[in-house]
Each structure stands twice: as C-alpha cells, then as structure tokens.
C-alpha atoms as a PDB file:
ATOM      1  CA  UNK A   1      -1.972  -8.810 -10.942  1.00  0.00           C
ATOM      2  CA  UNK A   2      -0.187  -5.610 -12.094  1.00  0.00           C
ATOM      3  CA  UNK A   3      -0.477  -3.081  -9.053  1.00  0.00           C
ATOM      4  CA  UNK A   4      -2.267  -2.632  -5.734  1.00  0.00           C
ATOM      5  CA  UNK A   5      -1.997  -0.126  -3.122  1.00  0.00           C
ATOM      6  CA  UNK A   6      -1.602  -0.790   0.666  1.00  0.00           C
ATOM      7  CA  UNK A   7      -2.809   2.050   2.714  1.00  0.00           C
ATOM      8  CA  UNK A   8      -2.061   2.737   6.170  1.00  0.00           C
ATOM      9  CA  UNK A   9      -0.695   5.252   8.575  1.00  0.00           C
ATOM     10  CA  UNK A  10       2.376   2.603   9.315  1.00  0.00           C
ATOM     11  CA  UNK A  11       2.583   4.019  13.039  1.00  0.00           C
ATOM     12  CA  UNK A  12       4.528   2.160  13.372  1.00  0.00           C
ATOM     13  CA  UNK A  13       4.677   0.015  10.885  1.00  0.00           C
ATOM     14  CA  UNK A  14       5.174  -3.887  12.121  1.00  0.00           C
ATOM     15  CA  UNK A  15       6.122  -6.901  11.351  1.00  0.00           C
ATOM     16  CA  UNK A  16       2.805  -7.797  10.506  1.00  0.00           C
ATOM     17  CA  UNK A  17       2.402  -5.072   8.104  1.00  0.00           C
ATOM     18  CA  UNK A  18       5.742  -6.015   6.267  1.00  0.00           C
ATOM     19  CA  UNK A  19       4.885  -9.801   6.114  1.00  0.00           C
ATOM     20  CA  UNK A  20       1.288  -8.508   3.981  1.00  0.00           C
ATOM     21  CA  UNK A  21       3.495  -6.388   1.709  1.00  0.00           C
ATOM     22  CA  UNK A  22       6.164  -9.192   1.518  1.00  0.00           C
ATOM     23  CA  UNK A  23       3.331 -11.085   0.320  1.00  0.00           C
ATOM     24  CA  UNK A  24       1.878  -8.545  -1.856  1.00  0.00           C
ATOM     25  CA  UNK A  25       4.870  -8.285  -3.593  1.00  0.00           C
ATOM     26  CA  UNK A  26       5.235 -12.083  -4.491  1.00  0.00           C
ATOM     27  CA  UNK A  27       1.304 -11.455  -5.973  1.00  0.00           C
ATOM     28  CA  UNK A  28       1.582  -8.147  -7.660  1.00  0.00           C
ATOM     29  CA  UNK A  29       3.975  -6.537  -9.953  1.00  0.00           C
ATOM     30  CA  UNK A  30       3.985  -3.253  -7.841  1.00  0.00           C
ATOM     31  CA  UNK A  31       2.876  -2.494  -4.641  1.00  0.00           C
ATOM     32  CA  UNK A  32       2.676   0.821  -3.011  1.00  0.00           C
ATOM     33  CA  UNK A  33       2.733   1.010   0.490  1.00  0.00           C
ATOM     34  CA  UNK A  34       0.330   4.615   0.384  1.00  0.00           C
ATOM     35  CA  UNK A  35       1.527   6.205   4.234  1.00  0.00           C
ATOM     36  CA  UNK A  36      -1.688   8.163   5.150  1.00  0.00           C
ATOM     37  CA  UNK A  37      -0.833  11.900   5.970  1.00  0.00           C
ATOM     38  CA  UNK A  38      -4.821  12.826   7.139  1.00  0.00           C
ATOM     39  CA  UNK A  39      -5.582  10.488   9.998  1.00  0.00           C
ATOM     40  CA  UNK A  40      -7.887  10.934  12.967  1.00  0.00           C
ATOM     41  CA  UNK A  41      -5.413   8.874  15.205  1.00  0.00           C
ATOM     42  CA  UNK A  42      -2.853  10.951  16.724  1.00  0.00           C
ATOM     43  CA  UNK A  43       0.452   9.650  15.036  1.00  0.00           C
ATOM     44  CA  UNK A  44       3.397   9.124  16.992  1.00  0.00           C
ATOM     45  CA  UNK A  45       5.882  10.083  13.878  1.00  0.00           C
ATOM     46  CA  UNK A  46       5.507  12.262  11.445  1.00  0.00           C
ATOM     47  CA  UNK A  47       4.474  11.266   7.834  1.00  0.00           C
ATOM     48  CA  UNK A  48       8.002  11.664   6.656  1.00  0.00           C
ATOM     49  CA  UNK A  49       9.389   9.410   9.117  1.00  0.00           C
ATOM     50  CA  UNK A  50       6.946   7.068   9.043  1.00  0.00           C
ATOM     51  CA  UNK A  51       7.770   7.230   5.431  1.00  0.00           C
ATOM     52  CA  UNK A  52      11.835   6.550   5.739  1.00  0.00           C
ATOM     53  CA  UNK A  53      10.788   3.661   8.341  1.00  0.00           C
ATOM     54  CA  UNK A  54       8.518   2.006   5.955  1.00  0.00           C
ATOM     55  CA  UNK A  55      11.540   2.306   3.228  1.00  0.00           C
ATOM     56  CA  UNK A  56      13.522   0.950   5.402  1.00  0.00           C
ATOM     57  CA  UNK A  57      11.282  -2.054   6.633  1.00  0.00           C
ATOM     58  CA  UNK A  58      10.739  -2.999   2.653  1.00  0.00           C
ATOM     59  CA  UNK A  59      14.614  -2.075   1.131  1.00  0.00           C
ATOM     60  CA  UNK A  60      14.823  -5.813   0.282  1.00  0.00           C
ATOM     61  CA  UNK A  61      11.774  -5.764  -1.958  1.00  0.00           C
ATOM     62  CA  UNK A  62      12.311  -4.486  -5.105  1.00  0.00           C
ATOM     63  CA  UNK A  63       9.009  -4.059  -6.584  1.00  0.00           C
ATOM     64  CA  UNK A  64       7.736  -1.972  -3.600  1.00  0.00           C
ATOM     65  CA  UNK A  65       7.368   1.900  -3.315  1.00  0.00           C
ATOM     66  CA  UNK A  66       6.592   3.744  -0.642  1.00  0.00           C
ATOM     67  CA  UNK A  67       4.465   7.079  -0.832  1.00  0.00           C
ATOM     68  CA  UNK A  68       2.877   9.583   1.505  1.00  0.00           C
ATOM     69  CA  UNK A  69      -0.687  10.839   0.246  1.00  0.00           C
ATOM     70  CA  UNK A  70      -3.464  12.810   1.427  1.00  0.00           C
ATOM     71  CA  UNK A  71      -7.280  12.898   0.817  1.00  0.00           C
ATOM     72  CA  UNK A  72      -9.380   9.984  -0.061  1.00  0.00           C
ATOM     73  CA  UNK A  73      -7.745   6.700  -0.750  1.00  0.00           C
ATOM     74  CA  UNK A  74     -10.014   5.926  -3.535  1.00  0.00           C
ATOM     75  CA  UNK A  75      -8.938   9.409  -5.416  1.00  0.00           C
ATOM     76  CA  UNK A  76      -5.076   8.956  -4.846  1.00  0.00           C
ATOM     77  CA  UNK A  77      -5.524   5.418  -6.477  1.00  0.00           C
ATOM     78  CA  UNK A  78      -7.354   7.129  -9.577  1.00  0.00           C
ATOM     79  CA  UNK A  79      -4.683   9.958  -9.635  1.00  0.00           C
ATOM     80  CA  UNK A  80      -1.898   7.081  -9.817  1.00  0.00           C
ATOM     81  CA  UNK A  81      -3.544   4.329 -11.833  1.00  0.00           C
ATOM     82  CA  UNK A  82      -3.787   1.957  -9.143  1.00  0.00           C
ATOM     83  CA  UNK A  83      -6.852  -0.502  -9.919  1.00  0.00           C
ATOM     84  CA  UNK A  84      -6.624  -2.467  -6.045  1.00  0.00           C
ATOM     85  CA  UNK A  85      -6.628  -1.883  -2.642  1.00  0.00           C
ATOM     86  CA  UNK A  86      -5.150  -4.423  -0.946  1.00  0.00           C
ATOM     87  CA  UNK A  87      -6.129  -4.109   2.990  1.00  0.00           C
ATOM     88  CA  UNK A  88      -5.030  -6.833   5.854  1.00  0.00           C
ATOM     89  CA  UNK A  89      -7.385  -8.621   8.082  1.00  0.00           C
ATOM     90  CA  UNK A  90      -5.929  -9.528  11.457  1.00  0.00           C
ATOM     91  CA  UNK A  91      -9.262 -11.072  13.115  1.00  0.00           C
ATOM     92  CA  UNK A  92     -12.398 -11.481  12.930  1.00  0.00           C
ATOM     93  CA  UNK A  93     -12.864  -8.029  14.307  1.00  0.00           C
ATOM     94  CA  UNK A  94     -11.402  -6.318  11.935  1.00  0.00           C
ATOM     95  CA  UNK A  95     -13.345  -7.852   9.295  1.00  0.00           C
ATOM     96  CA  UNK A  96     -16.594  -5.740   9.753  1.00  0.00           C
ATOM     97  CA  UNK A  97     -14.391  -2.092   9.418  1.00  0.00           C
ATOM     98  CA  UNK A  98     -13.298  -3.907   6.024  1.00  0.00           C
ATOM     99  CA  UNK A  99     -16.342  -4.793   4.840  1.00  0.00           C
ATOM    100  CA  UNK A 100     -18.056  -1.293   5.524  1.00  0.00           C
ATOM    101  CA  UNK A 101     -14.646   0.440   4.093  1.00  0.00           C
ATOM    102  CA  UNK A 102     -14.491  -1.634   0.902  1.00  0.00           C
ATOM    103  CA  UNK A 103     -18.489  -0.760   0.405  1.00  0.00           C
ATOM    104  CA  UNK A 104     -17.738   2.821   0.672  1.00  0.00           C
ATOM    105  CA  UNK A 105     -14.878   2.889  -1.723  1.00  0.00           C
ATOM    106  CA  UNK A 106     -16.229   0.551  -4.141  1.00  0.00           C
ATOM    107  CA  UNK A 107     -19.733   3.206  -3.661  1.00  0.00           C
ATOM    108  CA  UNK A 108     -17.677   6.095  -4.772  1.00  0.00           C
ATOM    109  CA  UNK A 109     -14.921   4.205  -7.277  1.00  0.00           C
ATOM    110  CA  UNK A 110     -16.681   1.245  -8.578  1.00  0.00           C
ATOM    111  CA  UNK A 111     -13.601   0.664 -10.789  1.00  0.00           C
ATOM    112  CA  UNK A 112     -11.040   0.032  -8.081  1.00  0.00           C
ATOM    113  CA  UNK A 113     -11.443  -3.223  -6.213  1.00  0.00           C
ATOM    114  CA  UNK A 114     -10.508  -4.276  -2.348  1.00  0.00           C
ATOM    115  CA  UNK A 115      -8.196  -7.296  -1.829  1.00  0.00           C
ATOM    116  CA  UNK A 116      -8.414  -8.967   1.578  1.00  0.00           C
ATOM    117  CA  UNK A 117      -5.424 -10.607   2.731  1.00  0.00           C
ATOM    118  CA  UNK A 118      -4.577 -12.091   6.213  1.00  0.00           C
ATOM    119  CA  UNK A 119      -0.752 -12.122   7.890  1.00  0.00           C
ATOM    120  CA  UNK A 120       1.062 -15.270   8.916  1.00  0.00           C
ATOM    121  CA  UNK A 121      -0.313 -16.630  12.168  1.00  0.00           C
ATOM    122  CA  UNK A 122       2.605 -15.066  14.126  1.00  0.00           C
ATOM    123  CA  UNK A 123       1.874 -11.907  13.588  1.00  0.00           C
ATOM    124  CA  UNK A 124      -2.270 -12.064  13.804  1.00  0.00           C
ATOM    125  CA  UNK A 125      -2.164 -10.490  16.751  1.00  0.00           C
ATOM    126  CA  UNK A 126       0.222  -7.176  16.130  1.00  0.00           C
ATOM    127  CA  UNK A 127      -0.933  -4.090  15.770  1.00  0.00           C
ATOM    128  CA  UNK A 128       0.157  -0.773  15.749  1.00  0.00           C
ATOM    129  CA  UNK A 129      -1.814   0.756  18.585  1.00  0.00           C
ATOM    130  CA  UNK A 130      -0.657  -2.014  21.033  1.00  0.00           C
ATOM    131  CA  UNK A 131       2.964  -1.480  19.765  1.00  0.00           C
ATOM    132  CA  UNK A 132       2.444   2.059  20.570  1.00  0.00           C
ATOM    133  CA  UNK A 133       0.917   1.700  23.784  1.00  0.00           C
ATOM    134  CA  UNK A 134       3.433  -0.839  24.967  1.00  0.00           C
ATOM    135  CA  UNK A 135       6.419   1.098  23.940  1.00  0.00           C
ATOM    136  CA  UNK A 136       5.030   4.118  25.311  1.00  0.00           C
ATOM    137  CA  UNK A 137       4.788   2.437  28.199  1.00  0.00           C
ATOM    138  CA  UNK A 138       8.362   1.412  28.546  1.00  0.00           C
ATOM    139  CA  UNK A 139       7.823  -2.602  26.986  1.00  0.00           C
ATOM    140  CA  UNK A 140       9.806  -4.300  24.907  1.00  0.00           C
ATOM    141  CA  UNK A 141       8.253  -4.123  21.075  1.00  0.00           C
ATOM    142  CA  UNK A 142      11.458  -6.083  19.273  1.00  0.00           C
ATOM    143  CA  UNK A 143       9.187  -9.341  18.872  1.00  0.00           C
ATOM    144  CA  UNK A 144       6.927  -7.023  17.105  1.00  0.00           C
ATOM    145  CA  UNK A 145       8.479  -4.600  14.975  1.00  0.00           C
ATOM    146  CA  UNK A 146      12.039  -4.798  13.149  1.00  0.00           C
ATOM    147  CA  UNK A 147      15.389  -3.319  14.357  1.00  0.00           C
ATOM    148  CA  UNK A 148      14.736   0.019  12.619  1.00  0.00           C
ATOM    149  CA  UNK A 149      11.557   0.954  13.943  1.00  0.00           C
ATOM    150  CA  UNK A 150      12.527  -0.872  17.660  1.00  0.00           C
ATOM    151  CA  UNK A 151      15.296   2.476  17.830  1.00  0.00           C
ATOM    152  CA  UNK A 152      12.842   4.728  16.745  1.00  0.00           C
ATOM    153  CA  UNK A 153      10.085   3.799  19.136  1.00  0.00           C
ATOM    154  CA  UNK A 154      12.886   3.919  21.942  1.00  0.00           C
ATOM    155  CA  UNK A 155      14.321   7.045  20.832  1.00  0.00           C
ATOM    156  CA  UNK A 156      10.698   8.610  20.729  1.00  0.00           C
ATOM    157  CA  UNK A 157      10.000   7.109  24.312  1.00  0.00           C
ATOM    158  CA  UNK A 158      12.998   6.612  26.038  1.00  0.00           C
END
C-alpha cells in the first residue's frame, strides 16, 4: 500500500496510538499521522504541541509525517492525495463509532477507503481520555504514554 492517513487529536497521544502507526508504517509506504485542529473534545495541548509530541513519539520511523489539519478528514485526504484512512479499533465498543464514521466518509468520498486495524493486546485498553483523566488527577500515566509526553502531562498538571 502506498499511503494512508491516521487521524486523531493525539491528546495525548499513547503508546497505543504509536504501536498502530509503528505498524502502519511496516504496511504502507507513508503514513501521516493527520493531528485534528477542529475537535469537539476540549484538548489539553494545543495543536502545535500535540504536533511536536507526536514528532517526537514517531522520530524513529522514517516513513512517517506528522501534520495538523482542519475541516473534514475526507477533504484533507483529497487535498493531499491520500487514498486510506487507516483508524484503530481498541474494543468492541469502539467498533460501532467506526463503522458509522467509515459509512459517512465513504458516503461523501467514495474513492478513499477506511482501514481497520487493532493495537497489540497491551495497549487495548489505553486511551487518551483515561490518560487525561488520570494524569489530571495526579496518577501515574508512564505505563501508558512514552517519556516525552509523561513530562508534558506532568508539566501541564503538576
């Protein structure tokens, strides 16, 4: 496969999230970790930081670039040639978002296809909003996230 574009807000962006583009990368020429500026969640960085940390996470990997982009997904991936969306799927749980999000973009691009892929089994269970929540709430997040992004969520909560 030539390219595929991971989306995301990456806030903050785990070890789960850099095993899928780890993995992306071994599939795919290029992948593009796309870092979401318009998002109804309430970030805890801004985009350009959570930009830097996501370059940071995925220095190592030499066929991955990391953008910030705003407006629909499916338009930014027409804009920039990109053919796939590659999303993750944690659980079962997430799987029914997915399904309704990859109808929708398929509805209004029916030339760019979803990929589904799932993370290793140690990192099923991560997610950004817990990682938040528990590093907002003074927790330890360094099973969860890497060194980088640890300092960062301590520097943002103390």
């Amino acid at each position: 496969m030539h390219s595929v574009v991971y989306p995301g807000t990456f806030d903050p962006i785990t070890n789960g999230h850099a095993d899928l583009i780890a993995r992306a990368a071994k599939l795919c020429d290029r992948v593009v970790v796309a870092v979401a500026r318009d998002t109804a969640k309430a970030p805890t960085f801004d985009t350009v930081h959570r930009v830097s940390l996501a370059q940071t996470v995925c220095a190592d990997i030499d066929n991955v670039e990391i953008v910030a982009f705003s407006g629909l997904l499916v338009e930014y991936a027409r804009r920039t040639q990109l053919r796939v969306i590659m999303r993750g799927l944690r659980a079962v749980s997430d799987f029914e978002y997915e399904f309704q999000l990859a109808g929708m973009n398929r509805r209004m691009a029916p030339d760019i296809e979803t990929l589904f892929l799932t993370p290793a089994e140690q990192y099923s269970y991560i997610s950004s909003s817990l990682v938040k929540e528990i590093a907002r709430l003074g927790g330890d997040v360094s099973a969860f996230v890497s060194a980088p992004v640890h300092a960062a969520l301590k520097e943002r909560f103390g």
